[in-house]
C-alpha atoms as a PDB file:
ATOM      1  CA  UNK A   1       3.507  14.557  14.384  1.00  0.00           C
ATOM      2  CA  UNK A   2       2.057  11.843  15.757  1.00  0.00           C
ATOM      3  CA  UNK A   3       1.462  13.119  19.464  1.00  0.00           C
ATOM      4  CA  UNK A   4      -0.088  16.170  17.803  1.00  0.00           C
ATOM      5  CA  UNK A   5      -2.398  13.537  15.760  1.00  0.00           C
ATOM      6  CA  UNK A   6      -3.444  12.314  18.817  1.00  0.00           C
ATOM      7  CA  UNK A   7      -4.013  15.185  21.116  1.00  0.00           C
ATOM      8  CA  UNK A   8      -6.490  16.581  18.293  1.00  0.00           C
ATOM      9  CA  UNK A   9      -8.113  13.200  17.445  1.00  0.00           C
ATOM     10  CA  UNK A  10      -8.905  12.263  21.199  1.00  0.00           C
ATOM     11  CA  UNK A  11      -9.262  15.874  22.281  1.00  0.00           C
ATOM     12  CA  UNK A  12      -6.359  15.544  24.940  1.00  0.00           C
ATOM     13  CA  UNK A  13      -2.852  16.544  25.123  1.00  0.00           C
ATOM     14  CA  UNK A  14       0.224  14.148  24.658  1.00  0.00           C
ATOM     15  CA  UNK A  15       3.607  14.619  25.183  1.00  0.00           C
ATOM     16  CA  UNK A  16       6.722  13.039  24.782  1.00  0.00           C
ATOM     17  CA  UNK A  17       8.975  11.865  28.322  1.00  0.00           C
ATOM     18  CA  UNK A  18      12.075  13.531  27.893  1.00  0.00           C
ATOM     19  CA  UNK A  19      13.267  10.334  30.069  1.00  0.00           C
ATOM     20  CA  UNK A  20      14.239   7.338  27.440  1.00  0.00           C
ATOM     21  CA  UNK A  21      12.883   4.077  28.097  1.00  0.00           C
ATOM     22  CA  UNK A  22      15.196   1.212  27.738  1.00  0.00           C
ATOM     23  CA  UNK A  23      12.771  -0.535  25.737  1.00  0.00           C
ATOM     24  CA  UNK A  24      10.102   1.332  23.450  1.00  0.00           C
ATOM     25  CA  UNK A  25      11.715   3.649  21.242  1.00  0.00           C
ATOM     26  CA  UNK A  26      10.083   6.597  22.913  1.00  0.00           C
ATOM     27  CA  UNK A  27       6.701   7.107  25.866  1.00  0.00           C
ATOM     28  CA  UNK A  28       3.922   9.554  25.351  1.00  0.00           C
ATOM     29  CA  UNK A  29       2.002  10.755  28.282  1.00  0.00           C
ATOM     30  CA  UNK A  30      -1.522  11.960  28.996  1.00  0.00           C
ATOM     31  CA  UNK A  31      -1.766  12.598  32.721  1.00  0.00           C
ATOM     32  CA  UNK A  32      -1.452   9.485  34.494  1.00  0.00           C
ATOM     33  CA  UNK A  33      -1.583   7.319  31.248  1.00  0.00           C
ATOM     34  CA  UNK A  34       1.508   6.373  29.242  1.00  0.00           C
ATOM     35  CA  UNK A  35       1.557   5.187  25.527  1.00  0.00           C
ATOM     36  CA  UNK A  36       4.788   2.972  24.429  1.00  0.00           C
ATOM     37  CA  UNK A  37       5.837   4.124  20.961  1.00  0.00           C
ATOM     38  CA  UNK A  38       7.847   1.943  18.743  1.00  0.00           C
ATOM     39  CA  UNK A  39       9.088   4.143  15.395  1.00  0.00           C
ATOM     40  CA  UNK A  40       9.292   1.794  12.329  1.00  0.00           C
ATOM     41  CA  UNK A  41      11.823   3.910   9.811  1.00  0.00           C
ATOM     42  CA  UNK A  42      11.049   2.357   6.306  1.00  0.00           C
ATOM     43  CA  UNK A  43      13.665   3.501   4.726  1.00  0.00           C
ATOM     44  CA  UNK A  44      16.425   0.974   4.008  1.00  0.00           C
ATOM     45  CA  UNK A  45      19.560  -0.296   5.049  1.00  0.00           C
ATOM     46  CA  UNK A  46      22.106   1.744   7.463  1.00  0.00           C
ATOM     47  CA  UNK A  47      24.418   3.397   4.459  1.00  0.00           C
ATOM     48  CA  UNK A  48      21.539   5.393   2.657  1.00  0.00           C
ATOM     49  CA  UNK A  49      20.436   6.281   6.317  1.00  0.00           C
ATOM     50  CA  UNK A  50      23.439   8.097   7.047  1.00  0.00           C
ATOM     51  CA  UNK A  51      23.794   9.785   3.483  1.00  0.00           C
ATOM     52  CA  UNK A  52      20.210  10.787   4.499  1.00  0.00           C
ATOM     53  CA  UNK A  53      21.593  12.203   8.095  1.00  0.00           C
ATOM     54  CA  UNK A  54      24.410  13.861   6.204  1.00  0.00           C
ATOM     55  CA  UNK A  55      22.203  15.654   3.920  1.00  0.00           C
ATOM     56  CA  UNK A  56      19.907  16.920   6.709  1.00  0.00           C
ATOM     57  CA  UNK A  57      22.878  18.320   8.650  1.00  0.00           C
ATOM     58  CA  UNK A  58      24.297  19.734   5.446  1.00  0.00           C
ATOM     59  CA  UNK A  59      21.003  21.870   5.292  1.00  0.00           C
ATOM     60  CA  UNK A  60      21.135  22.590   8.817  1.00  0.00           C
ATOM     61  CA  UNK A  61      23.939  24.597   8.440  1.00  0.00           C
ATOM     62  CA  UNK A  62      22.265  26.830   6.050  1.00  0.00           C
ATOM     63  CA  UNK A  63      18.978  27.173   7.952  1.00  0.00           C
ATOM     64  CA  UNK A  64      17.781  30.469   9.130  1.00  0.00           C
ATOM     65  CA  UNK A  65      14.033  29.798  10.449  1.00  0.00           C
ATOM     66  CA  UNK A  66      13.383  28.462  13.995  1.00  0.00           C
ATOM     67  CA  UNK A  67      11.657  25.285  14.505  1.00  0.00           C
ATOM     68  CA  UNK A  68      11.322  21.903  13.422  1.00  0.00           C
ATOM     69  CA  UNK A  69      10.787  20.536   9.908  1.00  0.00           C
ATOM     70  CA  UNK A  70      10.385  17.311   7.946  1.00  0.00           C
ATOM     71  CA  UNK A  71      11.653  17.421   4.029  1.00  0.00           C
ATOM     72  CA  UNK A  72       9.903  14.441   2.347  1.00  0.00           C
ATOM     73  CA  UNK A  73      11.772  13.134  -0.729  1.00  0.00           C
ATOM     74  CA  UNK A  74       9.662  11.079  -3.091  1.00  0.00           C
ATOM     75  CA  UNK A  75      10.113   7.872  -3.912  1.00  0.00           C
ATOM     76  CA  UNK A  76      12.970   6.934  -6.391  1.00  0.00           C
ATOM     77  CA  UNK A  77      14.694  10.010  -6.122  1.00  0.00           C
ATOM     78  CA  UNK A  78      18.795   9.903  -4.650  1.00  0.00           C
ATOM     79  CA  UNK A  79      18.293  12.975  -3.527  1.00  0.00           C
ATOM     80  CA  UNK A  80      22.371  13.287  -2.455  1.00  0.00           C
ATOM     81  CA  UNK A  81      22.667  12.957  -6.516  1.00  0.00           C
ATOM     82  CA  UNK A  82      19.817  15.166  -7.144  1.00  0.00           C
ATOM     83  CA  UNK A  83      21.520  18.146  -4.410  1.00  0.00           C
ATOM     84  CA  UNK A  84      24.722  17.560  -6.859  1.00  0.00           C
ATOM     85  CA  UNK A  85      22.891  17.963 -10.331  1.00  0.00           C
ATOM     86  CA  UNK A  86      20.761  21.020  -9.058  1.00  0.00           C
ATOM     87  CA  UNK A  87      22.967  23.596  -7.210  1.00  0.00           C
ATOM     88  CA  UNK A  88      19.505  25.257  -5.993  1.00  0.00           C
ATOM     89  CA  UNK A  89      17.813  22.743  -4.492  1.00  0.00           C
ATOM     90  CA  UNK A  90      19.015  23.484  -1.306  1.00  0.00           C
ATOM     91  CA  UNK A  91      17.740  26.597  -1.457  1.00  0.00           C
ATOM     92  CA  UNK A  92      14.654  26.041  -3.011  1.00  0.00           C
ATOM     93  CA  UNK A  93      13.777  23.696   0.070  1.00  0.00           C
ATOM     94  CA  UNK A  94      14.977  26.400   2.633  1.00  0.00           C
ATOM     95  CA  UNK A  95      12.821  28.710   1.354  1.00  0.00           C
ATOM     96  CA  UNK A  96       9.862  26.074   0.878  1.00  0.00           C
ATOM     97  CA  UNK A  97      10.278  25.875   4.698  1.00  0.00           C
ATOM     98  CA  UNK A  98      10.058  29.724   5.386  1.00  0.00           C
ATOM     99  CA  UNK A  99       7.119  31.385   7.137  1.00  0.00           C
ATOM    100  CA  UNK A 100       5.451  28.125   7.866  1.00  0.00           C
ATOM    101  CA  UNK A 101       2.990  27.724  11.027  1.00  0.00           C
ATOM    102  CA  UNK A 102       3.579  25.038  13.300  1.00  0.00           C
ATOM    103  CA  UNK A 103       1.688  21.930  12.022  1.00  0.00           C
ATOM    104  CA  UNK A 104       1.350  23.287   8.781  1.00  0.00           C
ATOM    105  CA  UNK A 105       2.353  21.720   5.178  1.00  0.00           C
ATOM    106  CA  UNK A 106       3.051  22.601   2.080  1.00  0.00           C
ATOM    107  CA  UNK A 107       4.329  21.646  -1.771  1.00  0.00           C
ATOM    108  CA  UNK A 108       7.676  23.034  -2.929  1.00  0.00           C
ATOM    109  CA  UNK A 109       7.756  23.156  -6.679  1.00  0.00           C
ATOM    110  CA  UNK A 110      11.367  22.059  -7.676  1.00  0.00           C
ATOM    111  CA  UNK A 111      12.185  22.769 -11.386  1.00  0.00           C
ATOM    112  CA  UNK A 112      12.610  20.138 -13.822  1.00  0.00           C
ATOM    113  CA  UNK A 113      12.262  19.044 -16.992  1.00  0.00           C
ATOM    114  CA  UNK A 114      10.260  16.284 -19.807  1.00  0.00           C
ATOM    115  CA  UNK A 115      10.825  15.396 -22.747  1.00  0.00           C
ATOM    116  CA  UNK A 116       7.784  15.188 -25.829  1.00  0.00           C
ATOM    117  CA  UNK A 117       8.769  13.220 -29.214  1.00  0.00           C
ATOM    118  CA  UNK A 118       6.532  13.050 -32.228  1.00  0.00           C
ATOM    119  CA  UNK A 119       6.831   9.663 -33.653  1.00  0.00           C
ATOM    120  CA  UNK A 120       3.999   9.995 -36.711  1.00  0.00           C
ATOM    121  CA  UNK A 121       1.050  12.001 -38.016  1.00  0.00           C
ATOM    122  CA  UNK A 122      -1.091   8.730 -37.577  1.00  0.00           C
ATOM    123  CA  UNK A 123      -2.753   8.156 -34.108  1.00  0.00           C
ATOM    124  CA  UNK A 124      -4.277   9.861 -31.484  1.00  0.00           C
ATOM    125  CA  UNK A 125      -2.241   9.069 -28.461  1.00  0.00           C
ATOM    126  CA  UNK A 126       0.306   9.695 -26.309  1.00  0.00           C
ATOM    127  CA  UNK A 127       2.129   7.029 -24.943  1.00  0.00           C
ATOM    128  CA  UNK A 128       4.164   7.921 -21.118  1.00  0.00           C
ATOM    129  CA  UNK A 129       6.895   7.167 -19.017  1.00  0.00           C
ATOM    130  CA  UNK A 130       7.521   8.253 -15.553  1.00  0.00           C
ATOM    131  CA  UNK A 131       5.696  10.245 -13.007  1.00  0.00           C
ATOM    132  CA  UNK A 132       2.794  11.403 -15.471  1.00  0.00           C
ATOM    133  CA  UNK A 133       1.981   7.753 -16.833  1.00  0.00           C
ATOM    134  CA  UNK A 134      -0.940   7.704 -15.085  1.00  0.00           C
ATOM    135  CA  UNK A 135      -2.298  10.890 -16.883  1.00  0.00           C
ATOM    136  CA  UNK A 136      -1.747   9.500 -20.617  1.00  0.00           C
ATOM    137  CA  UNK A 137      -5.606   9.801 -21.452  1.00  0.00           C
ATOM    138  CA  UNK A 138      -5.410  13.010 -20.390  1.00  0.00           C
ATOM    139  CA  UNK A 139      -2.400  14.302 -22.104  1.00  0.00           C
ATOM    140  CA  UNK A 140      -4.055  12.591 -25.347  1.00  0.00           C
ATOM    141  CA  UNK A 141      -7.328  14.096 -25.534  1.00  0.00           C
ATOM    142  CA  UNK A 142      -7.187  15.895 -28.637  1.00  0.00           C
ATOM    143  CA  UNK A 143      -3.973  15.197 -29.855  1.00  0.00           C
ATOM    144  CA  UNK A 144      -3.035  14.816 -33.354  1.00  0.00           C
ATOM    145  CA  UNK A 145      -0.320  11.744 -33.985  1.00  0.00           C
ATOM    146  CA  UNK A 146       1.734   9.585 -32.317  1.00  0.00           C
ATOM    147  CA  UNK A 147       3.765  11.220 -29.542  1.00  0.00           C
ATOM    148  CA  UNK A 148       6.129  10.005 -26.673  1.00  0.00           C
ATOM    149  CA  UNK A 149       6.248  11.500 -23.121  1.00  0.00           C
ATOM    150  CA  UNK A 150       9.036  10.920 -20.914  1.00  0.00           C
ATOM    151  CA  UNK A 151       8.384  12.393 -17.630  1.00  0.00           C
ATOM    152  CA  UNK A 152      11.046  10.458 -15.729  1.00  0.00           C
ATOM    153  CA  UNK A 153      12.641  14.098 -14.103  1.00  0.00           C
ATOM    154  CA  UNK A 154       8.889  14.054 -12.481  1.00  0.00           C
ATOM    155  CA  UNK A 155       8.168  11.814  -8.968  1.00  0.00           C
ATOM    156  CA  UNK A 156       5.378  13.508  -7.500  1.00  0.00           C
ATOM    157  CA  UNK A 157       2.484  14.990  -9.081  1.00  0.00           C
ATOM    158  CA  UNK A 158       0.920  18.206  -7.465  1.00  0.00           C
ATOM    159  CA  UNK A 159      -2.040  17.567  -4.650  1.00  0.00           C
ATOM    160  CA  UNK A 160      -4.008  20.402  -6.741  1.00  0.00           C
ATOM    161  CA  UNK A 161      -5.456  18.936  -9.928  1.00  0.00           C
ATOM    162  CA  UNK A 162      -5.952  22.659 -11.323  1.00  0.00           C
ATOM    163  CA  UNK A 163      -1.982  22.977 -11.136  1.00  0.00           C
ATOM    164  CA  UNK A 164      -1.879  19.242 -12.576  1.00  0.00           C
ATOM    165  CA  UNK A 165      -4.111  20.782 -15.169  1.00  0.00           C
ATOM    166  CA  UNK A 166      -1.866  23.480 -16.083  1.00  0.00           C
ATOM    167  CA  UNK A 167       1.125  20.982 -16.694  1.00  0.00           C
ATOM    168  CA  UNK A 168      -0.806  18.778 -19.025  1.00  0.00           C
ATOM    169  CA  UNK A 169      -2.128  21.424 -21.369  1.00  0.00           C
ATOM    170  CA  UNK A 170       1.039  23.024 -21.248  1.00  0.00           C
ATOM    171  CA  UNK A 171       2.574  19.252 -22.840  1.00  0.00           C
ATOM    172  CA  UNK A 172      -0.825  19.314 -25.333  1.00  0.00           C
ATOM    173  CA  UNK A 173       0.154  22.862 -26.530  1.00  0.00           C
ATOM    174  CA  UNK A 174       3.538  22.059 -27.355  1.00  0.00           C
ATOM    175  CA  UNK A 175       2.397  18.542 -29.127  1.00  0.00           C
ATOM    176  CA  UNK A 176       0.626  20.464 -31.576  1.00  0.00           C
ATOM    177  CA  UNK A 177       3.375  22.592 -32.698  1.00  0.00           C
ATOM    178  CA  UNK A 178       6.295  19.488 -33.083  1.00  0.00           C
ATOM    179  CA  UNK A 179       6.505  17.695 -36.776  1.00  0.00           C
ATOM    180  CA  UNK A 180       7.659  14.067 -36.948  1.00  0.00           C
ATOM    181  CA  UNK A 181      10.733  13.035 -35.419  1.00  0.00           C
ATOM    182  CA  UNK A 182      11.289  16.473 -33.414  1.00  0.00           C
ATOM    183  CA  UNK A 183      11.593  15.869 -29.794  1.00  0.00           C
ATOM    184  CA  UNK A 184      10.748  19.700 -27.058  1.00  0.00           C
ATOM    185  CA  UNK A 185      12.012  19.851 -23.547  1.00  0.00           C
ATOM    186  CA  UNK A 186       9.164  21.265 -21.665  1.00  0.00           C
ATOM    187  CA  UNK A 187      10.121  22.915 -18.443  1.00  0.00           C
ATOM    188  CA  UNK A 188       7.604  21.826 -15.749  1.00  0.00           C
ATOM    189  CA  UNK A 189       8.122  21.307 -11.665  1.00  0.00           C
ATOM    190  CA  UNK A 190       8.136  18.190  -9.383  1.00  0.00           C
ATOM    191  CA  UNK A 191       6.154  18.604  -5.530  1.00  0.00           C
ATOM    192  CA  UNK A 192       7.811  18.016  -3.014  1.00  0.00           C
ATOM    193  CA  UNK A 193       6.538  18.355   0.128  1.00  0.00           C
ATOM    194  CA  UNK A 194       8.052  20.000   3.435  1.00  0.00           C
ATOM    195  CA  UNK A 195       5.914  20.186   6.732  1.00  0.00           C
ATOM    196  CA  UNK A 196       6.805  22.655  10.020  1.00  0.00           C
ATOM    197  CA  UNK A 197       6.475  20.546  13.642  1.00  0.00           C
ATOM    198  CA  UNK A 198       4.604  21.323  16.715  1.00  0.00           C
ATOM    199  CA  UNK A 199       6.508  24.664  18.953  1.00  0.00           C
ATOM    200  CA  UNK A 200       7.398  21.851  20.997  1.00  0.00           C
ATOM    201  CA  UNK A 201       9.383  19.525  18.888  1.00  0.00           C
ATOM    202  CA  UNK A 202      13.034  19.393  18.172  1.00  0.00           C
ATOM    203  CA  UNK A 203      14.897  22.477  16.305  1.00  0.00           C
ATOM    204  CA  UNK A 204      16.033  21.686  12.812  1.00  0.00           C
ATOM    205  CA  UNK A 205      15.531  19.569   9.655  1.00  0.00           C
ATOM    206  CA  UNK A 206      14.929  15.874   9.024  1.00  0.00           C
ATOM    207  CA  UNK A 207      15.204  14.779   5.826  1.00  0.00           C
ATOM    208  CA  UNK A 208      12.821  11.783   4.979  1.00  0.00           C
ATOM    209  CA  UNK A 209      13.710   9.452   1.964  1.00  0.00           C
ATOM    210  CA  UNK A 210      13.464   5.562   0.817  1.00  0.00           C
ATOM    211  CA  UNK A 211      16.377   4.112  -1.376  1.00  0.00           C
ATOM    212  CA  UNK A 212      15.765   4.917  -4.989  1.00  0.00           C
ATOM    213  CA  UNK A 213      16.015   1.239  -5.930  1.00  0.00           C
ATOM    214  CA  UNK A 214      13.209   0.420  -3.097  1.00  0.00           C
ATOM    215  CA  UNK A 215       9.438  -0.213  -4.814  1.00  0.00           C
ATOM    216  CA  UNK A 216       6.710   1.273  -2.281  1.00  0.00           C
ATOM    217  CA  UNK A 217       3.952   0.323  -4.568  1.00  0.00           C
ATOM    218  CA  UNK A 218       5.275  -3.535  -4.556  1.00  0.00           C
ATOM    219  CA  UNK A 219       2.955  -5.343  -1.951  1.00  0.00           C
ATOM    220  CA  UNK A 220       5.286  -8.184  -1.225  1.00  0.00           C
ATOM    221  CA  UNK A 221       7.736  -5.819   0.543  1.00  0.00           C
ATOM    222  CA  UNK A 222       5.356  -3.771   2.090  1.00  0.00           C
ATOM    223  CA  UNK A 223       4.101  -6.790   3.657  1.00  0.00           C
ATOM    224  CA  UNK A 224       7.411  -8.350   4.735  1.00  0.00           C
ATOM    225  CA  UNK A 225       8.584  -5.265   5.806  1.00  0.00           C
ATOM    226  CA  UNK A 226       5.273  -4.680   7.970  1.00  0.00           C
ATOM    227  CA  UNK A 227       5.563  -7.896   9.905  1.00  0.00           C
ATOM    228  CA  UNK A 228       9.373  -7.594  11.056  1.00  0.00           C
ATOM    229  CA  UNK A 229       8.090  -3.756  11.962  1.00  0.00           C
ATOM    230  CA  UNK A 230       4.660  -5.621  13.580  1.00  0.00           C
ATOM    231  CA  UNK A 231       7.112  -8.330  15.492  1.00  0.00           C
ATOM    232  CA  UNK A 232       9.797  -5.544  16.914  1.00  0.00           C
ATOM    233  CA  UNK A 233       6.554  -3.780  18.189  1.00  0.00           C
ATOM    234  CA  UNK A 234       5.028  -6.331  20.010  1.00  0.00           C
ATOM    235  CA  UNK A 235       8.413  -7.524  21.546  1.00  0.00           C
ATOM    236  CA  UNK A 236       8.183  -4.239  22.775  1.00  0.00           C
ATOM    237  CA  UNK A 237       4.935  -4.294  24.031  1.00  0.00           C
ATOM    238  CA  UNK A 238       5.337  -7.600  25.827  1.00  0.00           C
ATOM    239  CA  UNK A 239       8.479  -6.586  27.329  1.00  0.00           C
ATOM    240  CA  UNK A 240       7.170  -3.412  28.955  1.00  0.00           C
ATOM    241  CA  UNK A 241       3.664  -2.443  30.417  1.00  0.00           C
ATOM    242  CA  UNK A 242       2.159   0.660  29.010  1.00  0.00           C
ATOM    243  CA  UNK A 243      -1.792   1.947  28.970  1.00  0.00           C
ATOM    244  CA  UNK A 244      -1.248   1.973  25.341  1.00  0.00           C
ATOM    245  CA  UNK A 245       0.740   0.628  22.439  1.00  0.00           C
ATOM    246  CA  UNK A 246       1.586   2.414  19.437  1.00  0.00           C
ATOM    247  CA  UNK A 247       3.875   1.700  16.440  1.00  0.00           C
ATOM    248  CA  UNK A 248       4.313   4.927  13.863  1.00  0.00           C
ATOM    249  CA  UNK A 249       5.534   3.759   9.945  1.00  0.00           C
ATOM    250  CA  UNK A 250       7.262   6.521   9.034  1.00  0.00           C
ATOM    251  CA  UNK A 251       8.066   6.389   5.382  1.00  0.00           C
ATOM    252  CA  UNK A 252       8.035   8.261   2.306  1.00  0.00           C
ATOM    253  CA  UNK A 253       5.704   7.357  -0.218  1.00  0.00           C
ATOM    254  CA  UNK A 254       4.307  10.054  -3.610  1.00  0.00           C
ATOM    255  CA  UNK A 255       0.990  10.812  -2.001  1.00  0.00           C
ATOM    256  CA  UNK A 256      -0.886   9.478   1.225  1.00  0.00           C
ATOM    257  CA  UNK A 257      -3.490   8.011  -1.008  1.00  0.00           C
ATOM    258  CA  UNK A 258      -1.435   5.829  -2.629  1.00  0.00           C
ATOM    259  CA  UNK A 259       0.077   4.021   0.430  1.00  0.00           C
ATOM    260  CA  UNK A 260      -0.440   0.245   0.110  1.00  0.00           C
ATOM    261  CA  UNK A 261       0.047  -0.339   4.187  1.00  0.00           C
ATOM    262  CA  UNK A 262      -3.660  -0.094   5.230  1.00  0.00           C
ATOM    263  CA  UNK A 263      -4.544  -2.833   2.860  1.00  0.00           C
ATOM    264  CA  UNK A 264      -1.747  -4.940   3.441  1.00  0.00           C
ATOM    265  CA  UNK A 265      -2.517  -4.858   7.503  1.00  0.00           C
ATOM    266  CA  UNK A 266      -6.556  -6.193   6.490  1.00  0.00           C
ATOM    267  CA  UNK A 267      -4.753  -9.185   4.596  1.00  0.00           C
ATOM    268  CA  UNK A 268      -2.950 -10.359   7.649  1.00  0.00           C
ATOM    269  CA  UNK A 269      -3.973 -12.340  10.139  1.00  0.00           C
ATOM    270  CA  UNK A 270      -5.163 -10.300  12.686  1.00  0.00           C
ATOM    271  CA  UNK A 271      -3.036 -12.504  15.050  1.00  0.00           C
ATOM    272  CA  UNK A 272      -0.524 -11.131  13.997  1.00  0.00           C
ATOM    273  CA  UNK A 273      -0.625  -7.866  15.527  1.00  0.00           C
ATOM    274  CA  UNK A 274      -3.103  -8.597  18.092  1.00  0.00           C
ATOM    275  CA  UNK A 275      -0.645  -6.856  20.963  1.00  0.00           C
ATOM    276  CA  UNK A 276      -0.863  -3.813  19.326  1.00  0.00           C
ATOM    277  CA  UNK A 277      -3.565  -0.895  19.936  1.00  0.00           C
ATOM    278  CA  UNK A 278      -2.809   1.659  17.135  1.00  0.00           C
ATOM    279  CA  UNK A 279      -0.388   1.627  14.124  1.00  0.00           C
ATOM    280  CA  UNK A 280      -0.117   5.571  13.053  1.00  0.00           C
ATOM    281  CA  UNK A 281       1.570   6.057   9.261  1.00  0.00           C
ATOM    282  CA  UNK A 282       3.369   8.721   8.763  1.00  0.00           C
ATOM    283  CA  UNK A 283       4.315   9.906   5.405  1.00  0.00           C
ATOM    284  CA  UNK A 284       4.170  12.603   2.606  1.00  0.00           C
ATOM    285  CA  UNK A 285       3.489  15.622   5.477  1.00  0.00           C
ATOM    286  CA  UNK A 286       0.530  13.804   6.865  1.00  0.00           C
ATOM    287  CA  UNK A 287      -0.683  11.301   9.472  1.00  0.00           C
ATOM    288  CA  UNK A 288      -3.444   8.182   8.783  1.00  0.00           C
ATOM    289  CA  UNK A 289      -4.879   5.880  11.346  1.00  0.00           C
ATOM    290  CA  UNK A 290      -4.257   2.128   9.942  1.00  0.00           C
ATOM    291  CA  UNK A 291      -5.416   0.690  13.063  1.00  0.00           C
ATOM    292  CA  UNK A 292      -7.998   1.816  15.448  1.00  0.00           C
ATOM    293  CA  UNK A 293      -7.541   0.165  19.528  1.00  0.00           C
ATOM    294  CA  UNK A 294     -10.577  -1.708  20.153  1.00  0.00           C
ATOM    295  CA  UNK A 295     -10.453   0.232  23.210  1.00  0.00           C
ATOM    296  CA  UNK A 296      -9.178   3.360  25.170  1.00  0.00           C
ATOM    297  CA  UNK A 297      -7.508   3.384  28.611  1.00  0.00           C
ATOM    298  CA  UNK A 298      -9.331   6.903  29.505  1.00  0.00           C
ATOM    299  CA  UNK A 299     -12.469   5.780  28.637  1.00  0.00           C
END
């Protein structure tokens, strides 16, 4: 993904050596120039990595499209205990993943489930847990009484707000029909998103998850986590002479717009990763520049 960002951003064409380096993780090359990657994998210690690997290869068996693909698991989900609750989330993915282009992405709605109490006829308000918390003003407009959302089962919201739409008056509808003390379950569906590779990229799946237990939205360990990542890099880049340094974040995180790693690069010092040309995240299906190279070796 992120020699495709590349080749359209600067308008030329990047590939990766099949040779391995014995230092960067991986070398791009444009003509005569060579980029050192290092891959930063954000996604905890070595045991959830290989329950992660296990699960890919598990759907690898079952695949029947050609190509490469990315799964990306939302934060907080265990997704091994999630493939045991739902017996049809494997195929739900593998047919998220069907007829996709090369490069393209797209949400797969997963069913699942919340849960609406009534607590009294006084109030106007909804209060929320879970992956529709931030919506509560929206789920109350109009309501009548004291109600209780728990949209736990939900950890990504739809990129659409139309489809976000439809979720939220489907939870105001059923409000109005609940007395005191009655609790609904509302059947609703979590996006998750799946994304095909370039033609040129590796056959098969790669699953891409974080430990439930890990906090992407807590600054302190995006930060911590961003210098060791920053430090490995520039090791890297000190070690071995390339045109150009790059260091891809790959992580998962709900939606792009909610990563924290831009701003926590602008709060440190710029010392820090002053080795470094261009720091590429890449997360929920899409790629974002966090750091620009002051200059370009083709230019």
């Amino acid at each position: 993904m992120a020699a495709e960002w590349m080749s359209h951003h600067y308008f030329r064409t990047f590939h990766i050596l099949d040779e391995k380096s014995e230092i960067h993780d991986a070398i791009l090359k444009q003509r005569n120039f060579s980029v050192g990657v290092t891959i930063a994998k954000l996604w905890g210690n070595d045991d959830y990595v290989n329950s992660i690997d296990d699960y890919s290869n598990l759907l690898n068996t079952e695949i029947e499209e050609d190509g490469g693909y990315n799964i990306w698991i939302p934060p907080r989900v265990n997704i091994n205990d999630r493939a045991l609750s739902n017996p049809d989330l494997n195929t739900t993915l593998l047919n998220g993943i069907k007829h996709l282009s090369p490069g393209e992405r797209r949400e797969v709605r997963i069913p699942t489930s919340v849960k609406l109490a009534k607590l009294e006829n006084d109030g106007a308000y909804v209060s929320v847990t879970g992956g529709l918390s931030n919506e509560w003003t929206t789920i109350s407009e109009g309501i009548e009484g004291a109600f209780h959302l728990d949209s736990r089962e939900i950890y990504r919201t739809p990129d659409e707000s139309a489809e976000l739409d439809v979720i939220l008056s489907q939870i105001r509808d059923k409000a109005s029909m609940l007395k005191v003390e009655e609790l609904t379950i509302i059947p609703v569906h979590d996006y998750w998103v799946v994304s095909r590779l370039q033609t040129e990229a590796p056959e098969g799946i790669s699953v891409i998850s974080t430990p439930p237990q890990i906090d992407l939205i807590e600054g302190s360990y995006i930060r911590r986590e961003l210098r060791q990542q920053i430090a490995r890099a520039t090791k890297q880049v000190t070690t071995e002479s390339t045109d150009l340094s790059l260091l891809i974040l790959l992580t998962s995180v709900t939606h792009m717009k909610d990563e924290l790693f831009t701003t926590s690069l602008k709060s440190m010092n710029p010392q820090l990763y002053g080795n470094l040309d261009l720091i590429l995240l890449v997360t929920d299906g899409s790629v974002r520049q966090i750091l620009k190279p002051r200059s370009l070796p083709w230019e």
